[in-house]
PDB file of N, CA and C in Angstrom:
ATOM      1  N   UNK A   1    -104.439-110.212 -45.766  1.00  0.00           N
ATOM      2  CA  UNK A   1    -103.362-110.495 -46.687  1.00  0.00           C
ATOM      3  C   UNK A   1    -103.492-111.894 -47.289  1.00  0.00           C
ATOM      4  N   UNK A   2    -104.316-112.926 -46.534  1.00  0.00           N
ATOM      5  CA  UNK A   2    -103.831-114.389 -47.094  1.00  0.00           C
ATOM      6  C   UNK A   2    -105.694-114.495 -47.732  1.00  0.00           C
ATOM      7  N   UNK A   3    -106.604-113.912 -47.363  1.00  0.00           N
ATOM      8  CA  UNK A   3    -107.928-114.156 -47.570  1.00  0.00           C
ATOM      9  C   UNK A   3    -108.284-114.772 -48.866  1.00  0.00           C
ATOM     10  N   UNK A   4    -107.615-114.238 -49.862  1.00  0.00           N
ATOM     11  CA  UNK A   4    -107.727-114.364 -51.354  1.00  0.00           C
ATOM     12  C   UNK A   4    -106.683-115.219 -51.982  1.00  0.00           C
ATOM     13  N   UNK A   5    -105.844-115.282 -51.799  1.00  0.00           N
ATOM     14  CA  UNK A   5    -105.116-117.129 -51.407  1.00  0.00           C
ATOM     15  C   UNK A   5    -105.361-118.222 -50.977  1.00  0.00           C
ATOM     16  N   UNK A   6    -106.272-117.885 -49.832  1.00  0.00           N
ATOM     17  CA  UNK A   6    -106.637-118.835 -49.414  1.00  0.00           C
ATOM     18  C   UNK A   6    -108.205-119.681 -50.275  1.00  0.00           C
ATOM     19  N   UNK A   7    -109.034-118.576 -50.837  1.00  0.00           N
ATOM     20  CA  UNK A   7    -109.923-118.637 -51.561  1.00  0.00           C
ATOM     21  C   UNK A   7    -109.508-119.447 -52.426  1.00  0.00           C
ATOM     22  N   UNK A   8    -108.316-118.929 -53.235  1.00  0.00           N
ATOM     23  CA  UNK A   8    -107.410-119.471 -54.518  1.00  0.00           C
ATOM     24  C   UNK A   8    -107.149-120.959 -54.121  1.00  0.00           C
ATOM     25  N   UNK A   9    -106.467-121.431 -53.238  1.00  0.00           N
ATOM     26  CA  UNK A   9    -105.995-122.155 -53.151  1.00  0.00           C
ATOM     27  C   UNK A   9    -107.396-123.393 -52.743  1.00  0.00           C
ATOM     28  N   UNK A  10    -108.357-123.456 -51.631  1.00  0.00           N
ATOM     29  CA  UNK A  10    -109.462-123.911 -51.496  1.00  0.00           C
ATOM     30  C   UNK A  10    -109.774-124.473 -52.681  1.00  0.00           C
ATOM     31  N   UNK A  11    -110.336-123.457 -53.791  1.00  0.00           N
ATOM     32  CA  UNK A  11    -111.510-123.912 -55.036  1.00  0.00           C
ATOM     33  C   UNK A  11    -110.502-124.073 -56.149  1.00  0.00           C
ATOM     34  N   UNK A  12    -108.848-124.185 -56.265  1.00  0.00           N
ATOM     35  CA  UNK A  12    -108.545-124.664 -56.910  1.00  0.00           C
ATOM     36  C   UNK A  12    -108.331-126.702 -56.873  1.00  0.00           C
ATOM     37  N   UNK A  13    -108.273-126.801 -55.612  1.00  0.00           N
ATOM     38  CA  UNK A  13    -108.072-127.929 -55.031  1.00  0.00           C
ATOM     39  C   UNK A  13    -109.563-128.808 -55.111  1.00  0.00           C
ATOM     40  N   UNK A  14    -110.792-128.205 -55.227  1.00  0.00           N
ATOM     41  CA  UNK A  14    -112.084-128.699 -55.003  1.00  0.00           C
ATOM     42  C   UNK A  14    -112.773-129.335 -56.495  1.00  0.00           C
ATOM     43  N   UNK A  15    -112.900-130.715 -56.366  1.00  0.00           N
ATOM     44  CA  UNK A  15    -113.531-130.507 -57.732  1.00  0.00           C
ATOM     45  C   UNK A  15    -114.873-129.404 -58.058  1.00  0.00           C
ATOM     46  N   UNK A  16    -114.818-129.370 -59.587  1.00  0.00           N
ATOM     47  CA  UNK A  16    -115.909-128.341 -60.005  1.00  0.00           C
ATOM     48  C   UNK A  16    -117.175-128.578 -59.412  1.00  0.00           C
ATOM     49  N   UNK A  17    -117.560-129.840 -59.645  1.00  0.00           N
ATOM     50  CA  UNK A  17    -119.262-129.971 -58.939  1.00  0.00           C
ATOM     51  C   UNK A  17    -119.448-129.473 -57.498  1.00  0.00           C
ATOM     52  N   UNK A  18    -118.159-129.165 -56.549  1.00  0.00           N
ATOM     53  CA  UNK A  18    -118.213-129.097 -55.450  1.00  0.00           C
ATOM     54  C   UNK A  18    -117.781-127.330 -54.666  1.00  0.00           C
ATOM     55  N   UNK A  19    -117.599-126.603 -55.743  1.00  0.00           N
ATOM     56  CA  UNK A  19    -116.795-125.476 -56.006  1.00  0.00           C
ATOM     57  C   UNK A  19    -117.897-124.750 -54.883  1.00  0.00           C
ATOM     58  N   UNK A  20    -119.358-124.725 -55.099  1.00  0.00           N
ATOM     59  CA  UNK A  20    -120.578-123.745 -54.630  1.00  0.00           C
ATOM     60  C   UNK A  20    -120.444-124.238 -53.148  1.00  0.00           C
ATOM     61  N   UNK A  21    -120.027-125.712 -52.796  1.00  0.00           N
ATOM     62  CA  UNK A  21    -119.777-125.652 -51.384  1.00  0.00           C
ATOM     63  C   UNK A  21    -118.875-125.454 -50.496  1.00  0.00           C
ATOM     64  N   UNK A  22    -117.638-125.614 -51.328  1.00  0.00           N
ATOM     65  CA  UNK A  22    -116.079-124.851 -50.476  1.00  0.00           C
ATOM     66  C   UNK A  22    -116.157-123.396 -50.356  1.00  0.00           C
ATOM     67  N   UNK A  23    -117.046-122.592 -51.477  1.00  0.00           N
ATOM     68  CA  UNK A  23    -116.889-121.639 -51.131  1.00  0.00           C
ATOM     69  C   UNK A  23    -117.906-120.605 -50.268  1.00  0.00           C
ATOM     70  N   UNK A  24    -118.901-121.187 -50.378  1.00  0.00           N
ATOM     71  CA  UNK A  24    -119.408-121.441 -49.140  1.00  0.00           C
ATOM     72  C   UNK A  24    -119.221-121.259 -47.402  1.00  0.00           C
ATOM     73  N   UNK A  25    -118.348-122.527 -47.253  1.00  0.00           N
ATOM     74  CA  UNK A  25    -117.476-122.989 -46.253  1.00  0.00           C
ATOM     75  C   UNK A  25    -116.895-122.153 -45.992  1.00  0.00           C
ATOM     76  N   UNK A  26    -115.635-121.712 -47.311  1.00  0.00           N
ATOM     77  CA  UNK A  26    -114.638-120.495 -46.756  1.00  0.00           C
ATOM     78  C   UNK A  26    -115.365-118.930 -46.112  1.00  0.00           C
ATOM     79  N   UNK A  27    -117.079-118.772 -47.226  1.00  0.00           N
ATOM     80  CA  UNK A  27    -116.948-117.594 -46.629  1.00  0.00           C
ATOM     81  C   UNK A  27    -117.864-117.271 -45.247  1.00  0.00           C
ATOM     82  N   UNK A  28    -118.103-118.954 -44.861  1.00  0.00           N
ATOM     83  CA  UNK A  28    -118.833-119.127 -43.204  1.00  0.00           C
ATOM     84  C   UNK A  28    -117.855-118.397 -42.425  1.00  0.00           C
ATOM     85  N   UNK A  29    -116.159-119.518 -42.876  1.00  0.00           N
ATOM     86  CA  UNK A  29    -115.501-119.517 -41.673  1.00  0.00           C
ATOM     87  C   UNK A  29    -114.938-117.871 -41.452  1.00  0.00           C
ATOM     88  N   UNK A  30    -115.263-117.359 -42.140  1.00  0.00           N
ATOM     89  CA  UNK A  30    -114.940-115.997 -42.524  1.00  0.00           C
ATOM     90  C   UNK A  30    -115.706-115.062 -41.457  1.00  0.00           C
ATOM     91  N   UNK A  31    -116.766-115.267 -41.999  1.00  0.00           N
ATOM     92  CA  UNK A  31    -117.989-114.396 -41.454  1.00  0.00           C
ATOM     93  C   UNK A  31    -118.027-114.757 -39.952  1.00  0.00           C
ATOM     94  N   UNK A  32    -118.013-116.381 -39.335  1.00  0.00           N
ATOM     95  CA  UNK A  32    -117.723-116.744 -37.890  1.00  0.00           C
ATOM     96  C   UNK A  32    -116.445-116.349 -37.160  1.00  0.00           C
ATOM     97  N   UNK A  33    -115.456-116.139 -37.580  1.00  0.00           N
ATOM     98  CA  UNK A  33    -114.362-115.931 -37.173  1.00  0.00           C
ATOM     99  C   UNK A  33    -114.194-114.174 -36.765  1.00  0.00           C
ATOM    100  N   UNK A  34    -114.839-113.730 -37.841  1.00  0.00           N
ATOM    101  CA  UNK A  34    -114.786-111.779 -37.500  1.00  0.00           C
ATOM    102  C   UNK A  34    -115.648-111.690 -36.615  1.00  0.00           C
ATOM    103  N   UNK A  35    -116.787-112.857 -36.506  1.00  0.00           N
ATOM    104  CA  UNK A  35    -117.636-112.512 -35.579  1.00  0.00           C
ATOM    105  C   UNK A  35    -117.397-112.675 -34.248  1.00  0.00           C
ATOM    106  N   UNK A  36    -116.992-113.836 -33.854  1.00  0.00           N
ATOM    107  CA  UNK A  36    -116.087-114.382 -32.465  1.00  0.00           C
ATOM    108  C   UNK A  36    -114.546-113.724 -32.093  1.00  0.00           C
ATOM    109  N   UNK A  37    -114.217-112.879 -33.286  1.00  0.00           N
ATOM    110  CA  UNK A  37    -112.935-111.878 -32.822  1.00  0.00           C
ATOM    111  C   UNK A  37    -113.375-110.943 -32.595  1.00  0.00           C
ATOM    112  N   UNK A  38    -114.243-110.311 -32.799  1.00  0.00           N
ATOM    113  CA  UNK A  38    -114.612-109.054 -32.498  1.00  0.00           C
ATOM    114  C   UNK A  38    -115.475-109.188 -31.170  1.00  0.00           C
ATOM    115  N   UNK A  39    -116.163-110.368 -31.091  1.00  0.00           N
ATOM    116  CA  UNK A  39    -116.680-110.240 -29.597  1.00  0.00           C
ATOM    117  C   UNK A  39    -116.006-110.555 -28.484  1.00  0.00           C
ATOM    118  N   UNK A  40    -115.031-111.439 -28.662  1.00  0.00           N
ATOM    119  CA  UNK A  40    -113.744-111.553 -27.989  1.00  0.00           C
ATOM    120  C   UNK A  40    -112.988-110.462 -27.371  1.00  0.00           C
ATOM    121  N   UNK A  41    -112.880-109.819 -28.267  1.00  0.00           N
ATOM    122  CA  UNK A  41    -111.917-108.896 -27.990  1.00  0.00           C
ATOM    123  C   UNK A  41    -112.968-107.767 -27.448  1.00  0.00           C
ATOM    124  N   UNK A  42    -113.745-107.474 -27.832  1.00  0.00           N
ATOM    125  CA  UNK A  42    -114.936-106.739 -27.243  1.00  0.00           C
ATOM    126  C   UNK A  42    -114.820-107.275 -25.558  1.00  0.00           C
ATOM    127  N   UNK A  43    -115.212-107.979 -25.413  1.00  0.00           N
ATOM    128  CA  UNK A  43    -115.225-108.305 -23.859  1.00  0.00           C
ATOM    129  C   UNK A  43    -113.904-107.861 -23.476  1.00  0.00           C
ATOM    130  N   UNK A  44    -112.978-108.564 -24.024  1.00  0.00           N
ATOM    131  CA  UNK A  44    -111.417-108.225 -22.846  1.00  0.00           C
ATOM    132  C   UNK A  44    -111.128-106.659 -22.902  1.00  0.00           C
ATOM    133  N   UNK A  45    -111.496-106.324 -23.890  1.00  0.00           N
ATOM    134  CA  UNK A  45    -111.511-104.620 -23.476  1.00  0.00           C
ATOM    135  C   UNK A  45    -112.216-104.335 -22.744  1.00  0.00           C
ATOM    136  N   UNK A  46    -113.726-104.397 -22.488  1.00  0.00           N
ATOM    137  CA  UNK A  46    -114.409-103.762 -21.592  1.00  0.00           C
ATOM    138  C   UNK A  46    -114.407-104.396 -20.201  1.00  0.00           C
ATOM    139  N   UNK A  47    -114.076-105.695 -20.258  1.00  0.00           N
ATOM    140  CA  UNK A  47    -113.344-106.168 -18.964  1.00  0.00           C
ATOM    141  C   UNK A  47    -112.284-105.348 -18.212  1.00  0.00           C
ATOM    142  N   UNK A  48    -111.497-104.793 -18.991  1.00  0.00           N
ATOM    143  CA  UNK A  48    -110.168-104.139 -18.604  1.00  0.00           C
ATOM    144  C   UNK A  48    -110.729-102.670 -18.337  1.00  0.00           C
ATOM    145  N   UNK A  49    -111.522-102.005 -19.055  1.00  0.00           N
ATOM    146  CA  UNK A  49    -111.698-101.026 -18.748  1.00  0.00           C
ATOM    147  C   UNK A  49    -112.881-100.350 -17.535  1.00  0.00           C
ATOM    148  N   UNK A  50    -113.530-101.830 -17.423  1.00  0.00           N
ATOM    149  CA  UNK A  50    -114.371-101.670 -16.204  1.00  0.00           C
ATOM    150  C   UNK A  50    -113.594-101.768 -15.092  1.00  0.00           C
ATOM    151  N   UNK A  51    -112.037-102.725 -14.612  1.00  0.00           N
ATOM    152  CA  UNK A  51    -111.647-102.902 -13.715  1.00  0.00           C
ATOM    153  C   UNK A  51    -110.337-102.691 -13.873  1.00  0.00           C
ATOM    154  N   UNK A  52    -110.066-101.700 -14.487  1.00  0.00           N
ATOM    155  CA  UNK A  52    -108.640-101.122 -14.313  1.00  0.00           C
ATOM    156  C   UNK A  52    -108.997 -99.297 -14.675  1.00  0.00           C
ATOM    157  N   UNK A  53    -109.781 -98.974 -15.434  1.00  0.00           N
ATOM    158  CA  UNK A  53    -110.362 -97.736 -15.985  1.00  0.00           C
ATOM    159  C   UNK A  53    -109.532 -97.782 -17.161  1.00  0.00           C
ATOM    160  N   UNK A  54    -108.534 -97.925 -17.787  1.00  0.00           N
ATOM    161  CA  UNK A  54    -108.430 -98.383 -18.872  1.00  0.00           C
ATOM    162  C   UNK A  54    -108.062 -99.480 -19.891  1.00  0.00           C
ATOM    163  N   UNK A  55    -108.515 -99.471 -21.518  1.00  0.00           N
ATOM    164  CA  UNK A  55    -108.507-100.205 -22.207  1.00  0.00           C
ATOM    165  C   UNK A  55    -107.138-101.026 -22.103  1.00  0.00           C
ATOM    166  N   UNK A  56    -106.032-100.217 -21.962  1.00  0.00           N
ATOM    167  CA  UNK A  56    -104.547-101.545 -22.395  1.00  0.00           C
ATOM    168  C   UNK A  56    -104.256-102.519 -21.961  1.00  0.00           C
ATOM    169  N   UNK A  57    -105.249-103.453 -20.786  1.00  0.00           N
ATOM    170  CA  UNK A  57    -104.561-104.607 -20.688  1.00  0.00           C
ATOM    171  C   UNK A  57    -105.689-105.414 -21.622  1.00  0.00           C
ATOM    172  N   UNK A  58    -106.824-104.709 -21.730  1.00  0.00           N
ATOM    173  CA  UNK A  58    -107.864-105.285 -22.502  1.00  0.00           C
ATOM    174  C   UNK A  58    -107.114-105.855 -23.935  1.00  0.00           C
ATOM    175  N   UNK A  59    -106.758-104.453 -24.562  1.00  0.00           N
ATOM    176  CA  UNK A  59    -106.458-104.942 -25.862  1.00  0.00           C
ATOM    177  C   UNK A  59    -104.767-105.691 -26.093  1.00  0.00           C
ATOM    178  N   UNK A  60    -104.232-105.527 -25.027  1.00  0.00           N
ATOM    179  CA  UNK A  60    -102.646-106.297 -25.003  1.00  0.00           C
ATOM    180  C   UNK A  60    -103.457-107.842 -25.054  1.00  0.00           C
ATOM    181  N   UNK A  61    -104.615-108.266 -24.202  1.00  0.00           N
ATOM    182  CA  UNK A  61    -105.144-109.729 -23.849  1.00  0.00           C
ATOM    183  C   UNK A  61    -105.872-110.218 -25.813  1.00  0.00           C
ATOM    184  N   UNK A  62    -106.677-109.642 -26.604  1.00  0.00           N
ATOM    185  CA  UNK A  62    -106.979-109.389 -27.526  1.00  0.00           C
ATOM    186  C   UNK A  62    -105.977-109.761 -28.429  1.00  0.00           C
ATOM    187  N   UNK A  63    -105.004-109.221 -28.362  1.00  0.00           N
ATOM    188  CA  UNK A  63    -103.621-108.689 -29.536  1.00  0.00           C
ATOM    189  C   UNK A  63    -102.865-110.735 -29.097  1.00  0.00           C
ATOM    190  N   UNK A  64    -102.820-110.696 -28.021  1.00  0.00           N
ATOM    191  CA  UNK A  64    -102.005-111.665 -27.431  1.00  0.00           C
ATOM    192  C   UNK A  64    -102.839-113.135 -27.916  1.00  0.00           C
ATOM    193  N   UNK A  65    -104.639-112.775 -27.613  1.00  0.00           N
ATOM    194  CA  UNK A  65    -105.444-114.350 -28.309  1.00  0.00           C
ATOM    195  C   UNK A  65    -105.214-114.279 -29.705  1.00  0.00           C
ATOM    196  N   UNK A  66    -105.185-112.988 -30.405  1.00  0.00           N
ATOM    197  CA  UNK A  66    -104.909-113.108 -32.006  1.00  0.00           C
ATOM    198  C   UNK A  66    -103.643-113.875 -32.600  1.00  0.00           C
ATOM    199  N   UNK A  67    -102.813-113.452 -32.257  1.00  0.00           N
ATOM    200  CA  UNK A  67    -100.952-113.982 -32.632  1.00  0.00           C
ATOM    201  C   UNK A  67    -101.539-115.601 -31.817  1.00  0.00           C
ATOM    202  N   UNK A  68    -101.788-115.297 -30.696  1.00  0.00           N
ATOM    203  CA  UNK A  68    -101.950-117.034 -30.286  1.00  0.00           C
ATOM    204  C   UNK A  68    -102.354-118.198 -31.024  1.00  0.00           C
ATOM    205  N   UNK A  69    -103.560-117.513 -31.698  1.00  0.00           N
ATOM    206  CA  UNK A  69    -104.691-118.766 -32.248  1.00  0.00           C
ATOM    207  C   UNK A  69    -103.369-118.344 -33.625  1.00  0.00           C
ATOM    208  N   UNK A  70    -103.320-117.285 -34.439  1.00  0.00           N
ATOM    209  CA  UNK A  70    -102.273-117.576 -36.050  1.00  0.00           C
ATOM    210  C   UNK A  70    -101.672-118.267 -35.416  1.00  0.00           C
ATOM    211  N   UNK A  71    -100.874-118.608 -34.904  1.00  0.00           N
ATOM    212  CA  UNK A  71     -99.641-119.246 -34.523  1.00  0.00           C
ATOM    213  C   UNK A  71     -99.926-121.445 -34.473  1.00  0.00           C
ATOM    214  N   UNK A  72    -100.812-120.555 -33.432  1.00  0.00           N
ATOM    215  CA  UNK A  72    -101.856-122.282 -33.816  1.00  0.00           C
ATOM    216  C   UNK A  72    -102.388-122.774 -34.909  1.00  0.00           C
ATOM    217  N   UNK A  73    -102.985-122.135 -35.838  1.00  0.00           N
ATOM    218  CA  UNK A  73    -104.045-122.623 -37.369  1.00  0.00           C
ATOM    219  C   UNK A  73    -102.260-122.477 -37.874  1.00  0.00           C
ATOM    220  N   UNK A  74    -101.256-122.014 -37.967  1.00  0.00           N
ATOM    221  CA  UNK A  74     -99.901-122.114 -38.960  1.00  0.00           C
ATOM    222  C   UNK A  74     -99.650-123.537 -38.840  1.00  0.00           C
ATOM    223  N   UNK A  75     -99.439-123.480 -37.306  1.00  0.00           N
ATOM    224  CA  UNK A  75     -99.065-125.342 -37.121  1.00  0.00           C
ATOM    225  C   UNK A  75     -99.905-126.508 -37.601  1.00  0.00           C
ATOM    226  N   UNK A  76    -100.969-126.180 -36.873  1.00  0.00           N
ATOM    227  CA  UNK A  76    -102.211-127.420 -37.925  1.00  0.00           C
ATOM    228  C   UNK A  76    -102.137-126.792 -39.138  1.00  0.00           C
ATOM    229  N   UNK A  77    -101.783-126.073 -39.761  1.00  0.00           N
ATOM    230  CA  UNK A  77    -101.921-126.281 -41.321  1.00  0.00           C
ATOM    231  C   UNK A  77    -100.428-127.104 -41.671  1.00  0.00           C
ATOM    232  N   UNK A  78     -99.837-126.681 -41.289  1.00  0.00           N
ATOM    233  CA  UNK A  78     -98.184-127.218 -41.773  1.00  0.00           C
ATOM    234  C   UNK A  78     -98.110-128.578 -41.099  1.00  0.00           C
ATOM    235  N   UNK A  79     -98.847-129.287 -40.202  1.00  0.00           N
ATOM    236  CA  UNK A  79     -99.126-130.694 -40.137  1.00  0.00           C
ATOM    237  C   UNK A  79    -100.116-131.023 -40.632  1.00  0.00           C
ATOM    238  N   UNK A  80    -100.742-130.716 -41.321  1.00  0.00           N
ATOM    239  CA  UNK A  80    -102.085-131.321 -42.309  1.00  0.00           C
ATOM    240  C   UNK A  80    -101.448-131.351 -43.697  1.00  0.00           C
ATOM    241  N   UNK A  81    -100.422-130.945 -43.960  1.00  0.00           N
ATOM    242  CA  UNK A  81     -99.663-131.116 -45.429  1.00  0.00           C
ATOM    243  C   UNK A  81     -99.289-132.732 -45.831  1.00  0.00           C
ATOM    244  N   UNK A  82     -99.643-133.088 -46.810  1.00  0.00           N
ATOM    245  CA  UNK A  82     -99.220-134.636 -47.354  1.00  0.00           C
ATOM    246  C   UNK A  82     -97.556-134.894 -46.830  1.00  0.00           C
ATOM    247  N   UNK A  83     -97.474-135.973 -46.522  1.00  0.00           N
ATOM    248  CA  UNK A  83     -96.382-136.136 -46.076  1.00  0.00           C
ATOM    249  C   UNK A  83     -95.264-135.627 -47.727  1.00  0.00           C
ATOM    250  N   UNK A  84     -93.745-135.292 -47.548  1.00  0.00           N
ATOM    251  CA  UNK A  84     -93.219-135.101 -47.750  1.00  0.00           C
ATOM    252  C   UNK A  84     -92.783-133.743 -49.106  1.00  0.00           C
ATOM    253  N   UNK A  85     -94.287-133.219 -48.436  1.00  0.00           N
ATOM    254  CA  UNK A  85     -94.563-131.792 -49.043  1.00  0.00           C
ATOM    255  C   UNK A  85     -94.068-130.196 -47.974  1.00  0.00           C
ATOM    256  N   UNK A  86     -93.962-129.652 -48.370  1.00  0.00           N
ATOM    257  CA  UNK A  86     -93.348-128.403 -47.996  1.00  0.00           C
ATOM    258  C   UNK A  86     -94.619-127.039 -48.430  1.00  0.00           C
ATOM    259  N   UNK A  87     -94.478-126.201 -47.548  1.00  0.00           N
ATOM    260  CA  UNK A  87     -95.826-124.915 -47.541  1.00  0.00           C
ATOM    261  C   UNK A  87     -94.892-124.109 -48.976  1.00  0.00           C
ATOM    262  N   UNK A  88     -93.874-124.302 -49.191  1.00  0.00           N
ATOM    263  CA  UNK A  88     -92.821-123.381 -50.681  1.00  0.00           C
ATOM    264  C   UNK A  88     -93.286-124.591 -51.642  1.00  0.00           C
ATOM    265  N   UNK A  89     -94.065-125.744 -51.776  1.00  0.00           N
ATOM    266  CA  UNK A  89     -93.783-126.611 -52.954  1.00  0.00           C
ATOM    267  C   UNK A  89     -94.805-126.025 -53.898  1.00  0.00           C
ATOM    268  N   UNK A  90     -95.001-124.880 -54.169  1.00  0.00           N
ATOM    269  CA  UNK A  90     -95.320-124.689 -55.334  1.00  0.00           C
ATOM    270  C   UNK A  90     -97.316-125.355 -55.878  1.00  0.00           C
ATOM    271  N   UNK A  91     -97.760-125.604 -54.347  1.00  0.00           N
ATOM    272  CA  UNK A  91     -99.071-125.942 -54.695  1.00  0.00           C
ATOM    273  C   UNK A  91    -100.385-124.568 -55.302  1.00  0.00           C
ATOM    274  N   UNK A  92     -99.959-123.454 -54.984  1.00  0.00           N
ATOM    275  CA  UNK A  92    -100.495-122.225 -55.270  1.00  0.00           C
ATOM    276  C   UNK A  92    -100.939-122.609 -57.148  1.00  0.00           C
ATOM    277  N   UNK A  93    -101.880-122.334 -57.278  1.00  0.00           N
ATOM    278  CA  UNK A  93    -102.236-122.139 -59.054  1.00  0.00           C
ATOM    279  C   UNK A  93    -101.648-120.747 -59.492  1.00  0.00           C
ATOM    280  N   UNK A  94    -101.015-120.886 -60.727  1.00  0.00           N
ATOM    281  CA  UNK A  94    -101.008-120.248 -61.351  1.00  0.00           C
ATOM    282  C   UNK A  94    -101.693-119.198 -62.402  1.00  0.00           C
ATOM    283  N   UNK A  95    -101.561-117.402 -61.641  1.00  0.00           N
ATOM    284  CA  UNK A  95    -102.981-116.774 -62.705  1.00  0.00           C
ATOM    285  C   UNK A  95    -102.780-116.296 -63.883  1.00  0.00           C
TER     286      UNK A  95
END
């Protein structure tokens, strides 16, 4: 839901000469992040299902690091904001 916002918002903020390396960047952290969630969660399932015989505490542990870490990158983003700016002030470009 935010992937393409977030794109938006990145390379609108970047000067032009620098555009080929933010986006870049964004689509590392992209590609690293599906990669380390999916193996993540890969393990705590098959953890769970080797020593319980089934998957649900695997994927409750999974479901539980996901909401954990959003919850975390919300806060460091909403303290990385210029002081006396707000996540509603209207920094989004207009399409």
């Amino acid at each position: 839901m935010s992937y393409s916002t977030i794109v938006t918002l990145v390379l609108g903020k970047t000067p032009t000469d620098r555009q080929g390396v933010a986006s870049t960047a964004v689509a590392l952290s992209d590609n690293l992040g599906t990669a380390f969630g999916a193996g993540v969660s890969g393990v705590a399932v098959a953890a769970s299902q080797a020593t319980t015989g089934a998957p649900d505490t695997g994927l409750a542990v999974a479901f539980g690091l996901t909401v954990g870490l959003g919850l975390l990158d919300a806060l460091v983003a909403i303290r990385r904001l210029p002081p006396g700016r707000s996540p509603r002030s209207g920094d989004a470009p207009r399409p």
